[in-house]
N, C-alpha and C. Protein backbone atom coordinates (compact mmCIF):
# COMPACT_ATOMS: atom_id res chain seq x y z
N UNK A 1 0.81 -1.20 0.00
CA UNK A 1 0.00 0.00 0.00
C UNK A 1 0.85 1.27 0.00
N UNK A 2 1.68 1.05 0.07
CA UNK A 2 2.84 2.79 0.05
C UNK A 2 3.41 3.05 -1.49
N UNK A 3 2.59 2.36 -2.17
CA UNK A 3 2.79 3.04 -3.87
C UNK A 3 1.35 4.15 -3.52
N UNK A 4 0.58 3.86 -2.86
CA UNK A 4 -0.59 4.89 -2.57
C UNK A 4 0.18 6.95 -2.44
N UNK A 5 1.24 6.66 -1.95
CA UNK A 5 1.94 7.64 -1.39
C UNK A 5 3.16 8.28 -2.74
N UNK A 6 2.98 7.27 -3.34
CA UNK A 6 3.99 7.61 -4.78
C UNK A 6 3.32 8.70 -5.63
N UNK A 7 3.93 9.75 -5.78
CA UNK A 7 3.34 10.24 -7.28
C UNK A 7 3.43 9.49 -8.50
N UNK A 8 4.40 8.47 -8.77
CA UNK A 8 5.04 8.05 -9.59
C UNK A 8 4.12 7.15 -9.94
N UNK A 9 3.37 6.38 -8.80
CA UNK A 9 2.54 5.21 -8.88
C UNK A 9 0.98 5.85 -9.62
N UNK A 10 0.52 7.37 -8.79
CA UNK A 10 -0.64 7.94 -9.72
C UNK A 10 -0.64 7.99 -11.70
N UNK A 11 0.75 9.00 -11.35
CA UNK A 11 1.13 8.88 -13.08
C UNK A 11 0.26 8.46 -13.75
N UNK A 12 1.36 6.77 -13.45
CA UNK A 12 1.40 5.62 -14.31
C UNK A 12 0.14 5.13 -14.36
N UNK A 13 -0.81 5.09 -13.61
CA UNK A 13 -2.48 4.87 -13.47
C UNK A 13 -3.22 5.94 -13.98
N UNK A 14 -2.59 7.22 -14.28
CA UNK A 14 -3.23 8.28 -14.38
C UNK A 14 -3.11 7.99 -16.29
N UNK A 15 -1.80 7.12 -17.00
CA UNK A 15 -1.16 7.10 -17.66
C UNK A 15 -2.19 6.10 -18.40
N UNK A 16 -2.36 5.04 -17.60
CA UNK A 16 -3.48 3.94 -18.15
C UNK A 16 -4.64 4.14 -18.40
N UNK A 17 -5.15 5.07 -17.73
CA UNK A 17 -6.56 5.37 -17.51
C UNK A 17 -6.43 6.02 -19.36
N UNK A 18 -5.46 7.46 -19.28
CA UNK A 18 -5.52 8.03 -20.61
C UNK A 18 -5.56 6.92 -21.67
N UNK A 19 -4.91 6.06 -21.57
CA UNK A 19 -4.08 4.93 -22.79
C UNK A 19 -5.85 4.25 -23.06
N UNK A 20 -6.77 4.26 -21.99
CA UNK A 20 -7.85 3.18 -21.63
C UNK A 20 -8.91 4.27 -22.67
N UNK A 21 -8.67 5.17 -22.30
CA UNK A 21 -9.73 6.02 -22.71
C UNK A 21 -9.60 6.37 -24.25
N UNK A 22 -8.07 6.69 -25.04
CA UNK A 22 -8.10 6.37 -26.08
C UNK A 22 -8.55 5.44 -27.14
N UNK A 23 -8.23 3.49 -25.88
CA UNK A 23 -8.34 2.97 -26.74
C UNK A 23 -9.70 2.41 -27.02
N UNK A 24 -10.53 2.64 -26.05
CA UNK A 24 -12.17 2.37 -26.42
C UNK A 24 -12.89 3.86 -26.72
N UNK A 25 -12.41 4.80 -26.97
CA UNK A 25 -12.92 5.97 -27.85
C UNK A 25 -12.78 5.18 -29.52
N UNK A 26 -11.23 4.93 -29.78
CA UNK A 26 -11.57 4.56 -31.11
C UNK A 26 -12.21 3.10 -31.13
N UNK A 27 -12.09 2.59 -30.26
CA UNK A 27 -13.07 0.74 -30.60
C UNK A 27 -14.71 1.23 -30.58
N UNK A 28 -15.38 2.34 -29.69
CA UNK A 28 -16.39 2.66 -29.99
C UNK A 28 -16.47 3.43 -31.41
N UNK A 29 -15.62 4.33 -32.04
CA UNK A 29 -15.78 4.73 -33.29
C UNK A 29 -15.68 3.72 -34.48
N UNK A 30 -14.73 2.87 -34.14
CA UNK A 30 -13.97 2.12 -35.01
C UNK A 30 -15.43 1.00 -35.20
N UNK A 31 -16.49 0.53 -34.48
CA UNK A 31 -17.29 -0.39 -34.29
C UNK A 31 -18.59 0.14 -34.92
N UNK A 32 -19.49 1.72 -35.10
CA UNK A 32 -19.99 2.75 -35.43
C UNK A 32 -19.30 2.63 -37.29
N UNK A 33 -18.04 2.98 -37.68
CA UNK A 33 -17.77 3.08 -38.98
C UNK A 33 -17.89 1.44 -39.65
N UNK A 34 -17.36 0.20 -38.73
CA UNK A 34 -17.84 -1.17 -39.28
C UNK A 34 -19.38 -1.19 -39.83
N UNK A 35 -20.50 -0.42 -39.23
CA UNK A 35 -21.43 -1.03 -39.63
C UNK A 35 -22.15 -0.18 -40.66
N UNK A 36 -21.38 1.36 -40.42
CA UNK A 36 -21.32 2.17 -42.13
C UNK A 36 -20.34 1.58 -43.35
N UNK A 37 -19.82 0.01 -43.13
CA UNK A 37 -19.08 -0.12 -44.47
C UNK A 37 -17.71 0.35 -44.65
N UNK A 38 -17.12 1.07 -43.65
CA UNK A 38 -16.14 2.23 -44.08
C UNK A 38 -14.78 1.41 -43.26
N UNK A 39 -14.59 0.59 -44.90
CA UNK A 39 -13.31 -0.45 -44.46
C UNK A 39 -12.46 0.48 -44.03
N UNK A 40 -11.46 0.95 -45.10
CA UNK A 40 -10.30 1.66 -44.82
C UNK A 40 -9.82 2.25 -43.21
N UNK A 41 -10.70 2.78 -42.94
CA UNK A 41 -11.15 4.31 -41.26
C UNK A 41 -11.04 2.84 -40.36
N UNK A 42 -11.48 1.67 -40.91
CA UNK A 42 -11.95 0.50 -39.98
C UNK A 42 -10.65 0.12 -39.59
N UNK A 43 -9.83 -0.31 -40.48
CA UNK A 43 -8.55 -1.19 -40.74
C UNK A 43 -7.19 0.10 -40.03
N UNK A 44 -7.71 1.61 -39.63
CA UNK A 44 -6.81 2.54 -39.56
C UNK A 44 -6.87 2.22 -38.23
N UNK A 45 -8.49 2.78 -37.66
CA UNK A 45 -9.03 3.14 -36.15
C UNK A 45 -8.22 1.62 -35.29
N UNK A 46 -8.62 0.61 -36.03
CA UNK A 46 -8.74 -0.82 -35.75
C UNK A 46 -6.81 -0.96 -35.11
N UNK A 47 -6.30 -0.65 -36.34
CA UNK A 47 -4.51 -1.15 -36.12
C UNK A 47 -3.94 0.08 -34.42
N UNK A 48 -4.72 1.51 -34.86
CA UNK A 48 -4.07 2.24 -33.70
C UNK A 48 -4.56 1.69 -32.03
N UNK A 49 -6.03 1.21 -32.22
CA UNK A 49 -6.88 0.51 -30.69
C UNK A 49 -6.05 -0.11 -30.54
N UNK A 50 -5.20 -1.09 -31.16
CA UNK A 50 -4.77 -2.52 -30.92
C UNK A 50 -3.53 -2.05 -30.28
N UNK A 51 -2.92 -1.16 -31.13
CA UNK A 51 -1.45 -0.77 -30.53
C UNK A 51 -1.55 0.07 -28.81
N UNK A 52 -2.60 0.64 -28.69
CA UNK A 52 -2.78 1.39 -27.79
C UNK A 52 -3.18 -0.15 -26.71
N UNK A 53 -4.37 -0.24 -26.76
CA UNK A 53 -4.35 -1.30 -26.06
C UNK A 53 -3.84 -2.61 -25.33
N UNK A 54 -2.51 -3.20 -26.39
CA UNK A 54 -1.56 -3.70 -26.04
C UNK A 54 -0.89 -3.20 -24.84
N UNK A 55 -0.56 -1.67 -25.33
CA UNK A 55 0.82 -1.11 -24.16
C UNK A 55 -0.22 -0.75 -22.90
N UNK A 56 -1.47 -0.49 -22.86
CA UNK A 56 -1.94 -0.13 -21.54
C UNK A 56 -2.37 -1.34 -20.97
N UNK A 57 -2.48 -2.60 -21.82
CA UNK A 57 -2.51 -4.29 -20.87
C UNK A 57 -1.67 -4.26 -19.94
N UNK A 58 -0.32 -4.18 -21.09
CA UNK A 58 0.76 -4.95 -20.73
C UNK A 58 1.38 -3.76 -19.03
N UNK A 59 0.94 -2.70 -19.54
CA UNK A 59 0.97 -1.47 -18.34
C UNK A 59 0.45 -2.26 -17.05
N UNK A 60 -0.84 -3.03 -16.86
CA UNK A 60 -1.24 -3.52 -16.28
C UNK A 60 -0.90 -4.95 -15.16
N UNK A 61 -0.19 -5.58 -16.36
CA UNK A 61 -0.11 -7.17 -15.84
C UNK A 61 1.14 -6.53 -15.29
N UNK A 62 1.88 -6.01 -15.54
CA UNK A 62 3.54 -6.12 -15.18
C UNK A 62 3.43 -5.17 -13.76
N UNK A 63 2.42 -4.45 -13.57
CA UNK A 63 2.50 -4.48 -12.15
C UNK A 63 0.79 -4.74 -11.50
N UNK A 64 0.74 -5.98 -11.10
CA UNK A 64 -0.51 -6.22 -10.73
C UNK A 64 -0.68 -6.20 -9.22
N UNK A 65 0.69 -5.77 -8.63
CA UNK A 65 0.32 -5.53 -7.29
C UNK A 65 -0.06 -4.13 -7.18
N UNK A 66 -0.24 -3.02 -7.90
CA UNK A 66 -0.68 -1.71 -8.21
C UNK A 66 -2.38 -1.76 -7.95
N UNK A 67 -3.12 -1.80 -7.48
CA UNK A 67 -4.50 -1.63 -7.53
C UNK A 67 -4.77 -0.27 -8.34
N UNK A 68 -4.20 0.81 -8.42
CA UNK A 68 -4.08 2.01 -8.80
C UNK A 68 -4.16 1.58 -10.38
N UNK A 69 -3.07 1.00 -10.86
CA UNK A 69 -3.53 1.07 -12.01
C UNK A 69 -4.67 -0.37 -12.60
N UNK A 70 -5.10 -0.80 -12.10
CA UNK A 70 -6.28 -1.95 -12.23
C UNK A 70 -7.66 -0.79 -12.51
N UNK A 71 -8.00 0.01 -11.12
CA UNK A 71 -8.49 0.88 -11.52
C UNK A 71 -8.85 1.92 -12.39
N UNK A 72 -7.52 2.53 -12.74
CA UNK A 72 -7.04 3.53 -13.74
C UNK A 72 -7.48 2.53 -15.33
N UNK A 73 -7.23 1.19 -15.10
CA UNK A 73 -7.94 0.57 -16.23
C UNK A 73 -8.87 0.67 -16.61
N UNK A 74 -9.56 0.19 -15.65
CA UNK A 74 -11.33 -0.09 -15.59
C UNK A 74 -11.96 1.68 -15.76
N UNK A 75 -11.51 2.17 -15.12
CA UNK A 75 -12.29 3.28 -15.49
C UNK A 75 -12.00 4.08 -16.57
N UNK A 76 -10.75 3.85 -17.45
CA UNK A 76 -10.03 4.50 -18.68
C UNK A 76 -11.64 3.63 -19.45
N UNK A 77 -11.57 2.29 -19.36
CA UNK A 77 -12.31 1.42 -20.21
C UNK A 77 -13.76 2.56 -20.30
N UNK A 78 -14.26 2.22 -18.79
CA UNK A 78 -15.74 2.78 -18.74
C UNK A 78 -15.92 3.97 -19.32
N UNK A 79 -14.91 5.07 -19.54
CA UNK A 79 -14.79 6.23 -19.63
C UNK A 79 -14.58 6.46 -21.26
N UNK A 80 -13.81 5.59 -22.01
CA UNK A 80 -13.55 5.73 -22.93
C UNK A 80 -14.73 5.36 -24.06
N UNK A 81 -15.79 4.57 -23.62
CA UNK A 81 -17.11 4.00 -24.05
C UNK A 81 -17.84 5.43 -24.58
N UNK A 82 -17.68 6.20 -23.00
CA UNK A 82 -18.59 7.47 -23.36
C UNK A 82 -18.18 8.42 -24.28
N UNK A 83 -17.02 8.54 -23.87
CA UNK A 83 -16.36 9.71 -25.02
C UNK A 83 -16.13 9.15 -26.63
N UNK A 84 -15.88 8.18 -26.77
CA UNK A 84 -16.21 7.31 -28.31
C UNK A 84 -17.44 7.68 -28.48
N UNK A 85 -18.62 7.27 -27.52
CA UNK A 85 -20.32 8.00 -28.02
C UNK A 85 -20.46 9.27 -28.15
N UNK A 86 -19.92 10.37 -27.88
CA UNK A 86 -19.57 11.74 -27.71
C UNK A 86 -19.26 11.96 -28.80
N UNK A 87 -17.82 11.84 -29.27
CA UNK A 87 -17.72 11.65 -30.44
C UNK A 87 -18.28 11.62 -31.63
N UNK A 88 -18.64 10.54 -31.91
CA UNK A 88 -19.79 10.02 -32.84
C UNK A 88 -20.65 10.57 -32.62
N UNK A 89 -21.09 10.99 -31.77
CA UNK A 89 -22.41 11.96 -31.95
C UNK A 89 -21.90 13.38 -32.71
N UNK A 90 -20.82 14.04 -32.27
CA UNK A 90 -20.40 14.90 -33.13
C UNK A 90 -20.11 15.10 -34.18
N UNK A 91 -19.54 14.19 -34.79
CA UNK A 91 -19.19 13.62 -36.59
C UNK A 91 -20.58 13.59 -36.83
N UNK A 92 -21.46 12.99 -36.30
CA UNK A 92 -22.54 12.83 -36.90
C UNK A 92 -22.78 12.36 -38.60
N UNK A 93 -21.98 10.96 -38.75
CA UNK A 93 -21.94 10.90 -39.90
C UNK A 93 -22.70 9.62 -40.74
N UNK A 94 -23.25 9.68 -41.51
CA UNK A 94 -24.32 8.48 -41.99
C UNK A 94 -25.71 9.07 -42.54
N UNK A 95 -26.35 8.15 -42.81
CA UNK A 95 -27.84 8.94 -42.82
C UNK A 95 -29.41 8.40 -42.26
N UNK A 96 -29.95 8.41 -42.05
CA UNK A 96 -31.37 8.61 -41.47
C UNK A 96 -32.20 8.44 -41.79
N UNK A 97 -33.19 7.26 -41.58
CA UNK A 97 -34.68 7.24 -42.49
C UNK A 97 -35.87 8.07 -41.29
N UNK A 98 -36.04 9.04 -41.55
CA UNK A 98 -37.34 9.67 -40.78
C UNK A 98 -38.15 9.09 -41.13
N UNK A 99 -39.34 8.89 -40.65
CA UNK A 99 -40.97 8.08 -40.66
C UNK A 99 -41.59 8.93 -39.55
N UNK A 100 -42.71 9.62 -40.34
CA UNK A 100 -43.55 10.52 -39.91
C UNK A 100 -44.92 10.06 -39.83
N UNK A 101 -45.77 10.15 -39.08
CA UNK A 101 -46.83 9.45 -39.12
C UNK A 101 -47.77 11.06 -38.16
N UNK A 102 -48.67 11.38 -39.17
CA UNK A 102 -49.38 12.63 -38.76
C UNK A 102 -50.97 12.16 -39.20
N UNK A 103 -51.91 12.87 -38.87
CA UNK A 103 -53.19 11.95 -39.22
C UNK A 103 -53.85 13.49 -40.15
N UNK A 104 -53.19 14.25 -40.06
CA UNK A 104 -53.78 15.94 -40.59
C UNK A 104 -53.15 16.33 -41.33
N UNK A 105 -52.02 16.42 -41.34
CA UNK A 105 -51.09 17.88 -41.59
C UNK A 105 -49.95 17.26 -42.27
N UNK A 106 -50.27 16.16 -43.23
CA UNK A 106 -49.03 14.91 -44.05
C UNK A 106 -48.82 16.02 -44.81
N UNK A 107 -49.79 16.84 -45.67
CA UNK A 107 -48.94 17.00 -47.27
C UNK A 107 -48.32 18.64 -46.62
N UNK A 108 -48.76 19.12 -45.53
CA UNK A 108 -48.24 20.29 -45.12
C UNK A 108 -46.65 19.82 -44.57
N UNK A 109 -46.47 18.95 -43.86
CA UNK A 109 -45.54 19.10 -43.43
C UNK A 109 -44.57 18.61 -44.68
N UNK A 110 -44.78 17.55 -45.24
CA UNK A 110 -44.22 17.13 -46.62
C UNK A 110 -43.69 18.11 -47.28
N UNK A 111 -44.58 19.34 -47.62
CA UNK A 111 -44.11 20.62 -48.51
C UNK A 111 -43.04 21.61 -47.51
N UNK A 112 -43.52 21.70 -45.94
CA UNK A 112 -41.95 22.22 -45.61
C UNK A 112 -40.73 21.50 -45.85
N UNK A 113 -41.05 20.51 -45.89
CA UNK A 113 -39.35 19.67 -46.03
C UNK A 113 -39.09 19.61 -46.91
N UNK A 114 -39.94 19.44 -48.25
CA UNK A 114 -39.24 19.69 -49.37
C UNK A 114 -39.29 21.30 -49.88
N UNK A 115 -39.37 22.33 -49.21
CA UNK A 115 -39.61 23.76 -49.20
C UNK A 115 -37.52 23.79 -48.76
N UNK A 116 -37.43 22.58 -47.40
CA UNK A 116 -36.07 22.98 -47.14
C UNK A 116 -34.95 21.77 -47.72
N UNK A 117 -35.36 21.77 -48.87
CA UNK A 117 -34.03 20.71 -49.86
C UNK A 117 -34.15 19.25 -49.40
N UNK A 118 -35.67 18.52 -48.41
CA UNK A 118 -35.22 17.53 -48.62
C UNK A 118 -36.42 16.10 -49.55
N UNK A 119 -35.60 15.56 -49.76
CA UNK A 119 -36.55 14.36 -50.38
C UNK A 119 -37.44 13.98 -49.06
N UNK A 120 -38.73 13.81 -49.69
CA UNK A 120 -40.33 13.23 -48.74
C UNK A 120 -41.01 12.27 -49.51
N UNK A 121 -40.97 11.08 -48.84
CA UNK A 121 -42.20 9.94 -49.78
C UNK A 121 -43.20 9.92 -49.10
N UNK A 122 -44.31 10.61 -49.63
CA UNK A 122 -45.91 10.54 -48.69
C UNK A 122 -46.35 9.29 -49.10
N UNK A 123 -47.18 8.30 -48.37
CA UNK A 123 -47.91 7.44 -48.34
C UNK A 123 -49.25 7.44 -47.47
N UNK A 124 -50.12 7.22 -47.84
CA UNK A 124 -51.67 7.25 -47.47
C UNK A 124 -51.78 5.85 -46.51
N UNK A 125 -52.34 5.97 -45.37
CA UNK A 125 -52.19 5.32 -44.69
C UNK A 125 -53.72 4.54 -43.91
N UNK A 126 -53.73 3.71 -43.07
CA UNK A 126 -54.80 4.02 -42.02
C UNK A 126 -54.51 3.24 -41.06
N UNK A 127 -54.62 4.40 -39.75
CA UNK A 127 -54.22 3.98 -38.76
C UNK A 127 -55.64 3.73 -37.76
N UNK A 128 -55.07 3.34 -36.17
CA UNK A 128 -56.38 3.50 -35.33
C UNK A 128 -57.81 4.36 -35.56
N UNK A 129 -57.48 5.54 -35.74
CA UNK A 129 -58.51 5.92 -36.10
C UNK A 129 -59.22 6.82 -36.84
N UNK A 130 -58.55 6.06 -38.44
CA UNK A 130 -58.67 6.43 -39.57
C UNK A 130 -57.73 6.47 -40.60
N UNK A 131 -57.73 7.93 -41.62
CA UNK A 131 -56.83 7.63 -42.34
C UNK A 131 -55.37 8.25 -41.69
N UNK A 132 -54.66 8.60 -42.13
CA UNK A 132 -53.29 9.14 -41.89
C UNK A 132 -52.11 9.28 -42.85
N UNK A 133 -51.45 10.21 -42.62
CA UNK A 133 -50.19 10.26 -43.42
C UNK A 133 -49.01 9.64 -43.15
N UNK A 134 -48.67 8.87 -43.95
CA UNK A 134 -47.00 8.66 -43.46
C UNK A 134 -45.88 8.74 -44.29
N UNK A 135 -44.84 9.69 -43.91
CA UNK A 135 -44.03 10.38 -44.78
C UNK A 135 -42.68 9.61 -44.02
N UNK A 136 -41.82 9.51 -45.04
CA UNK A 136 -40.07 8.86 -45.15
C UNK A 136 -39.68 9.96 -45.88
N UNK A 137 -38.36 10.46 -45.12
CA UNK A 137 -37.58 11.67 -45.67
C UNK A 137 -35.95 10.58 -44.88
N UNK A 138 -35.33 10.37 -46.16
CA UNK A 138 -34.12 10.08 -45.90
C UNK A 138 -32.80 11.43 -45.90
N UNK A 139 -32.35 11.34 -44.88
CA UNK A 139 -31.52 12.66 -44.44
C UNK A 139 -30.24 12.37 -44.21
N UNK A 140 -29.48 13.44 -43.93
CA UNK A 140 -27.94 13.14 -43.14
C UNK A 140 -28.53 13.14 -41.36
N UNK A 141 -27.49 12.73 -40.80
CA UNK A 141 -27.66 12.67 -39.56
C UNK A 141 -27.56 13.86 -38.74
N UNK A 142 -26.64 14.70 -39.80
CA UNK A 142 -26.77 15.95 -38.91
C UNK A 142 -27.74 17.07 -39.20
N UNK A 143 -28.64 16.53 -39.88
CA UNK A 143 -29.27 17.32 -40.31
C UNK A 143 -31.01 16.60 -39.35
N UNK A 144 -30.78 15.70 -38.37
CA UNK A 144 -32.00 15.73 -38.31
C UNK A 144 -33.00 15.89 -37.08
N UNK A 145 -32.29 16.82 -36.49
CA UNK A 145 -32.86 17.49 -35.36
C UNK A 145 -33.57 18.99 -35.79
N UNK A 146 -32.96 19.15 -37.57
CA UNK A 146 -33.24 20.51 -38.44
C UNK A 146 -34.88 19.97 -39.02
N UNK A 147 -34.90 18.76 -39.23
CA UNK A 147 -35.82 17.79 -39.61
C UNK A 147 -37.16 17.74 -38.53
N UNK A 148 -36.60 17.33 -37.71
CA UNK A 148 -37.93 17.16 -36.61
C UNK A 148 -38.34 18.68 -35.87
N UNK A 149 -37.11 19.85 -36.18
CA UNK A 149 -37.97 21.00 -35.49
C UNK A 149 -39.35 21.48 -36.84
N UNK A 150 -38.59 20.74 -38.40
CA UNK A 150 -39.75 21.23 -39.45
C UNK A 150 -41.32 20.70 -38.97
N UNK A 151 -40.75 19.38 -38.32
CA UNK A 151 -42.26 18.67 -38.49
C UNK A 151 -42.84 18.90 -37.43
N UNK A 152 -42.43 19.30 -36.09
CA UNK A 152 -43.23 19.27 -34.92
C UNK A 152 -43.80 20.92 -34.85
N UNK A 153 -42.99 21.95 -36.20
CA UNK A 153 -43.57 22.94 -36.03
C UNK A 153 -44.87 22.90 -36.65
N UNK A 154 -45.02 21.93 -37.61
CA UNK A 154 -45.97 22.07 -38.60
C UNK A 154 -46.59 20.91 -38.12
N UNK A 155 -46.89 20.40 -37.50
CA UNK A 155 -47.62 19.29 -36.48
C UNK A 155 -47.42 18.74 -34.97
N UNK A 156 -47.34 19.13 -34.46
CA UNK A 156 -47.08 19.39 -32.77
C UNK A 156 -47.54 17.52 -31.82
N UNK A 157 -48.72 17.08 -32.61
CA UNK A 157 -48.88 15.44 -32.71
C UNK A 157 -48.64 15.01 -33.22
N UNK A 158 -47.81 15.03 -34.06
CA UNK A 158 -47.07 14.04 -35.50
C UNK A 158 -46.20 12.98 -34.48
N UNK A 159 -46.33 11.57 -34.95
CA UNK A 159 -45.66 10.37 -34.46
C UNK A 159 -43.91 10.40 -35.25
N UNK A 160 -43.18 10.65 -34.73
CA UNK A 160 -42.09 10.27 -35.29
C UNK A 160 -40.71 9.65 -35.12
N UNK A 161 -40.44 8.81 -35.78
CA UNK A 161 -39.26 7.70 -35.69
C UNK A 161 -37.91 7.77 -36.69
N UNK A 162 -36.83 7.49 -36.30
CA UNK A 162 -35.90 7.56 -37.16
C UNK A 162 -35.04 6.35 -36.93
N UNK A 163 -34.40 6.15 -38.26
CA UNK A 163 -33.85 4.79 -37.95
C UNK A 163 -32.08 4.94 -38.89
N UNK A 164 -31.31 4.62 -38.25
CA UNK A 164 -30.26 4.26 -39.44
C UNK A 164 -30.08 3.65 -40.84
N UNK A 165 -29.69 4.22 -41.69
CA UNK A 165 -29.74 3.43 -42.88
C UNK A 165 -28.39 3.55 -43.76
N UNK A 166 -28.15 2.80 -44.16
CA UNK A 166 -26.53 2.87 -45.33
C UNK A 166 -27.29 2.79 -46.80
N UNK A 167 -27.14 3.62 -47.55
CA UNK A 167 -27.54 3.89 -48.74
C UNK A 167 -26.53 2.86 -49.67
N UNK A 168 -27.65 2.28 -50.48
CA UNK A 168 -27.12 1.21 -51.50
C UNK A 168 -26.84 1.98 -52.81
N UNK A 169 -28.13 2.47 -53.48
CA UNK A 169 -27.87 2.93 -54.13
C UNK A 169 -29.16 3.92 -54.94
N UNK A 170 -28.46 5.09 -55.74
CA UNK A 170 -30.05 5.60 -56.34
C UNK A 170 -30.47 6.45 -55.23
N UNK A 171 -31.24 7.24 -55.97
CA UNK A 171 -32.50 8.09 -55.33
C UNK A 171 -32.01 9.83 -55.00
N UNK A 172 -32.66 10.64 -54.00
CA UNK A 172 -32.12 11.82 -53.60
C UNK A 172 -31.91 11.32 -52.45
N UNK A 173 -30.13 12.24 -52.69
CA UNK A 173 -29.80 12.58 -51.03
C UNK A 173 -29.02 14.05 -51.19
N UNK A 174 -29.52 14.93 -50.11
CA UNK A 174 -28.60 16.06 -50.18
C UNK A 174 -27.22 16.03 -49.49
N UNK A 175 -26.88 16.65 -50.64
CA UNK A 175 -25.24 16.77 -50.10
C UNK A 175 -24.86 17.35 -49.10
């Protein structure tokens, strides 16, 4: 217990924790671009986690009477989860199937979104109780919080869902 009293001993835990937090920032990014397709970023993110992760193991085993840095592990790990989601939320990169489901106000809200550059597929619907609209506007991701302030201005009860999608091929998407 008198590495407790070391600066030397914080560091090096302080050292792992960083190494921990790098290397599941990019395994959370690196896992996010696998399922957009995006070999290359995959095979980059992928080789630097590995290298990082190695040296903050091996940081680990070689002094396992350290509780300090066991810790400094585990919480680099836990820590590095969030800031990889942080991240990725900031890139904000991919795109978006919106599904709008309004029972009034389909072709109104339809015409703001395509009023603001984006593709809208209306479909005639019927729901519980009656008919209804339901509109798919495929978007960027960062664009779709710009998306749902169009529709909840122009329908305040509009049902709406969004889902991930990787574009195959064809159709509109704005650049």
């Amino acid at each position: 217990m008198e590495y407790l009293r070391d600066p030397h001993a914080w560091l090096f835990a302080l050292l792992i924790f960083a190494l921990r937090v790098g290397d599941m920032s990019l395994d959370t990014i690196r896992v996010l671009f696998m399922v957009r397709g995006k070999k290359l970023l995959v095979w980059v993110l992928g080789f630097f986690q590995a290298l990082i992760f190695v040296v903050a193991i091996s940081s680990v085993l070689t002094q396992l009477n350290n509780v300090l840095n066991v810790i400094g592990y585990a919480t680099g790990f836990a820590t590095g989860n969030i800031v990889g989601m942080m991240i990725e939320n900031r890139l904000a990169i991919g795109h978006v199937l919106i599904n709008i489901i309004s029972s009034n106000r389909g072709t109104f809200i339809a015409e703001r979104l395509r009023a603001s550059g984006y593709a809208v597929t209306e479909i005639a619907g019927r729901g519980m109780n009656g008919t209804v609209f339901e509109l798919h506007a495929s978007v960027l991701r960062k664009d779709v919080s710009q998306v749902e302030t169009i529709v909840l201005e122009s329908d305040p009860q509009a049902f709406v869902t969004a889902e991930d999608v990787r574009p195959v091929r064809r159709g509109f998407w704005r650049a």
